[in-house]
C-alpha atoms as a PDB file:
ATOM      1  CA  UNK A   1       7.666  14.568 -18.626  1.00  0.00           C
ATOM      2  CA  UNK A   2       6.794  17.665 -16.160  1.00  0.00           C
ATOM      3  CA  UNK A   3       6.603  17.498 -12.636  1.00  0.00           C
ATOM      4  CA  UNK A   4       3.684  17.937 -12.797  1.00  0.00           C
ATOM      5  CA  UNK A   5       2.886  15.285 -15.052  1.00  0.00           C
ATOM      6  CA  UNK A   6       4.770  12.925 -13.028  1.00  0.00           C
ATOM      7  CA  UNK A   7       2.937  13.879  -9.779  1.00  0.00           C
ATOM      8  CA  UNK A   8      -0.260  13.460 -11.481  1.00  0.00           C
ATOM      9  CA  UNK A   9       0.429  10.005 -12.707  1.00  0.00           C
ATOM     10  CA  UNK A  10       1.775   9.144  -9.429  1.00  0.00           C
ATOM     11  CA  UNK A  11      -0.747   9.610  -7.718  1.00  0.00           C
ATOM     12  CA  UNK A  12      -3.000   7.886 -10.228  1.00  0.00           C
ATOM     13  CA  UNK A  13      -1.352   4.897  -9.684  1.00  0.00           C
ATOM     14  CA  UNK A  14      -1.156   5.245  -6.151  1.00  0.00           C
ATOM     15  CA  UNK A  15      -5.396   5.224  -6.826  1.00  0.00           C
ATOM     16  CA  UNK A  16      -5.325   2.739  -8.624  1.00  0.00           C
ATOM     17  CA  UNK A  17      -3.435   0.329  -6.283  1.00  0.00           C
ATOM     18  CA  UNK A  18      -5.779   1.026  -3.647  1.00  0.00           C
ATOM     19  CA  UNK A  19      -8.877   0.974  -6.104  1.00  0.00           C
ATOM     20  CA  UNK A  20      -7.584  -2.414  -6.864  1.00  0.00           C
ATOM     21  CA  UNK A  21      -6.528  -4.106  -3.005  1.00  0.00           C
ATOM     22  CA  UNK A  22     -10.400  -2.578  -2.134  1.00  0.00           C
ATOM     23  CA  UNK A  23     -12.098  -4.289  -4.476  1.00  0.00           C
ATOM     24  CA  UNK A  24     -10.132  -7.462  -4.071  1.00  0.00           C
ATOM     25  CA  UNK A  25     -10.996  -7.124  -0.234  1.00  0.00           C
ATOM     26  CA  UNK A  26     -14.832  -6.389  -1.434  1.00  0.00           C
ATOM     27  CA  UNK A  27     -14.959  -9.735  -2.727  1.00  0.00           C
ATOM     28  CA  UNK A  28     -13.314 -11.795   0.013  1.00  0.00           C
ATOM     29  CA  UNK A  29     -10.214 -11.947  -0.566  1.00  0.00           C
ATOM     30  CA  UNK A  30      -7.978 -10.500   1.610  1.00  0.00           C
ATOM     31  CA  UNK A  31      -4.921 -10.851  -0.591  1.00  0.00           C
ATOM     32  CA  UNK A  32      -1.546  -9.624   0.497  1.00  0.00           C
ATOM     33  CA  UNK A  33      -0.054  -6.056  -0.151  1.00  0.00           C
ATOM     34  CA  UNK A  34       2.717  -7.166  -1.730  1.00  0.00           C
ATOM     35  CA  UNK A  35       0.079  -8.420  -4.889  1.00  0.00           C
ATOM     36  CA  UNK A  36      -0.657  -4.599  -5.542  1.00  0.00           C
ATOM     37  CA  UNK A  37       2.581  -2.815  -5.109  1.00  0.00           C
ATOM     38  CA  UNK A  38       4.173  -1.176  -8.222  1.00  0.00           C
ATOM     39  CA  UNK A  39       7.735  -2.175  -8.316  1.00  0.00           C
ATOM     40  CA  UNK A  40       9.827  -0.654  -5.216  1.00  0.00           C
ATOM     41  CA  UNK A  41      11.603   2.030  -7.030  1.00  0.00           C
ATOM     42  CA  UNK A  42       8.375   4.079  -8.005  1.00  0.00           C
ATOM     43  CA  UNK A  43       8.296   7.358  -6.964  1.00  0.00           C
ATOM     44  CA  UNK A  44       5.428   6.939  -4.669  1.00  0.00           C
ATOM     45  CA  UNK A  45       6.055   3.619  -3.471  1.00  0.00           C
ATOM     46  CA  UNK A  46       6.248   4.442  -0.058  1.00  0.00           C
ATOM     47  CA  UNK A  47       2.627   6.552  -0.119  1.00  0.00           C
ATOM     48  CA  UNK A  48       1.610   3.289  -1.666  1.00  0.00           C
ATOM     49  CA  UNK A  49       2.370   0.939   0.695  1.00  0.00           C
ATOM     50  CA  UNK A  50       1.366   3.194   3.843  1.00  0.00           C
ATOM     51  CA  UNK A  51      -1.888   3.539   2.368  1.00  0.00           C
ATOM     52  CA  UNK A  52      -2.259  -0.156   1.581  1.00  0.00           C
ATOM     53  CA  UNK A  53      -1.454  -0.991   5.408  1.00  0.00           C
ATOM     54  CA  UNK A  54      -4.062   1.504   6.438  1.00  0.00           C
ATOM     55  CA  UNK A  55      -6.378   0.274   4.032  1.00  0.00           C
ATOM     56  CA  UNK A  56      -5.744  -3.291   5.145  1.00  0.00           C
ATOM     57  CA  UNK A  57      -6.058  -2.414   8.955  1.00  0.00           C
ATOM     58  CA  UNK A  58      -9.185  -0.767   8.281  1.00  0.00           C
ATOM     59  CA  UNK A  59     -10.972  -3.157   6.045  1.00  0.00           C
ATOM     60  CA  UNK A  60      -9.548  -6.403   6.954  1.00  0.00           C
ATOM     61  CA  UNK A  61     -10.378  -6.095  10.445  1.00  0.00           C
ATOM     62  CA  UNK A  62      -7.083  -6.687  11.491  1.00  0.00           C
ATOM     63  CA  UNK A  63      -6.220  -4.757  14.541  1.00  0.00           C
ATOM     64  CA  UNK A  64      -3.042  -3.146  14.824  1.00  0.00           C
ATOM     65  CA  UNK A  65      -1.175  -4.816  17.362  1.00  0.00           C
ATOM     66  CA  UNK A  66       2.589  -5.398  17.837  1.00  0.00           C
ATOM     67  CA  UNK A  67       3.040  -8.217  15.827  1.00  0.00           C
ATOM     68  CA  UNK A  68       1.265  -6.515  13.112  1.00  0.00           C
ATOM     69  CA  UNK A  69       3.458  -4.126  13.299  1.00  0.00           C
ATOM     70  CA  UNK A  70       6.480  -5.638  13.215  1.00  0.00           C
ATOM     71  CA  UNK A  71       5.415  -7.919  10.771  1.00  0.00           C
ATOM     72  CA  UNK A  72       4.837  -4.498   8.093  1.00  0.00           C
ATOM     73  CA  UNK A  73       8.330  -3.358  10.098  1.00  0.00           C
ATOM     74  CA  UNK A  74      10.035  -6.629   8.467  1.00  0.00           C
ATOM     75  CA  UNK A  75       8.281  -6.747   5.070  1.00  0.00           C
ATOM     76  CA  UNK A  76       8.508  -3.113   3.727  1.00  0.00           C
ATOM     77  CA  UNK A  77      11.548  -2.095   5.905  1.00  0.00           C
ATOM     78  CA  UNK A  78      12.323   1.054   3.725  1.00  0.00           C
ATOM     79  CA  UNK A  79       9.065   2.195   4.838  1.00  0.00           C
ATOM     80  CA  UNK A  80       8.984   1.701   8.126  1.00  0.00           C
ATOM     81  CA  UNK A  81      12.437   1.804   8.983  1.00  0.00           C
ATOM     82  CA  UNK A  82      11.756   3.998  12.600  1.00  0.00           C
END
């Protein structure tokens, strides 16, 4: 596989995770991250999650206080390690 080739379909799954966490939010549910993550050792798995918390923030209505914060701190703590 090129680079290429493996950026593209990174980021096509990246897409599709988010496609997939919107839609679930679009019909009430307001399932946890973890349900759409591809498995931690993707290449874009920390994109993924980042844009998952944003996407959760945003559409959940969940504001982003400390505890929220903390609590992504403790649950993806390769991503958000500082």
């Amino acid at each position: 596989m090129t680079t290429l080739t493996a950026q593209l379909t990174a980021m096509s799954d990246l897409t599709a995770c988010v496609e997939a966490f919107e839609e679930a939010i679009a019909s009430g549910q307001c399932a946890p991250i973890e349900e759409f993550l591809p498995d931690s050792k993707h290449p874009n798995f920390e994109a993924i999650v980042i844009e998952l918390v944003r996407v959760e923030l945003e559409l959940c209505h969940r504001p982003p206080d400390v505890s929220s914060i903390e609590s992504y701190q403790r649950r993806f703590p390769g991503v958000f390690s500082s």
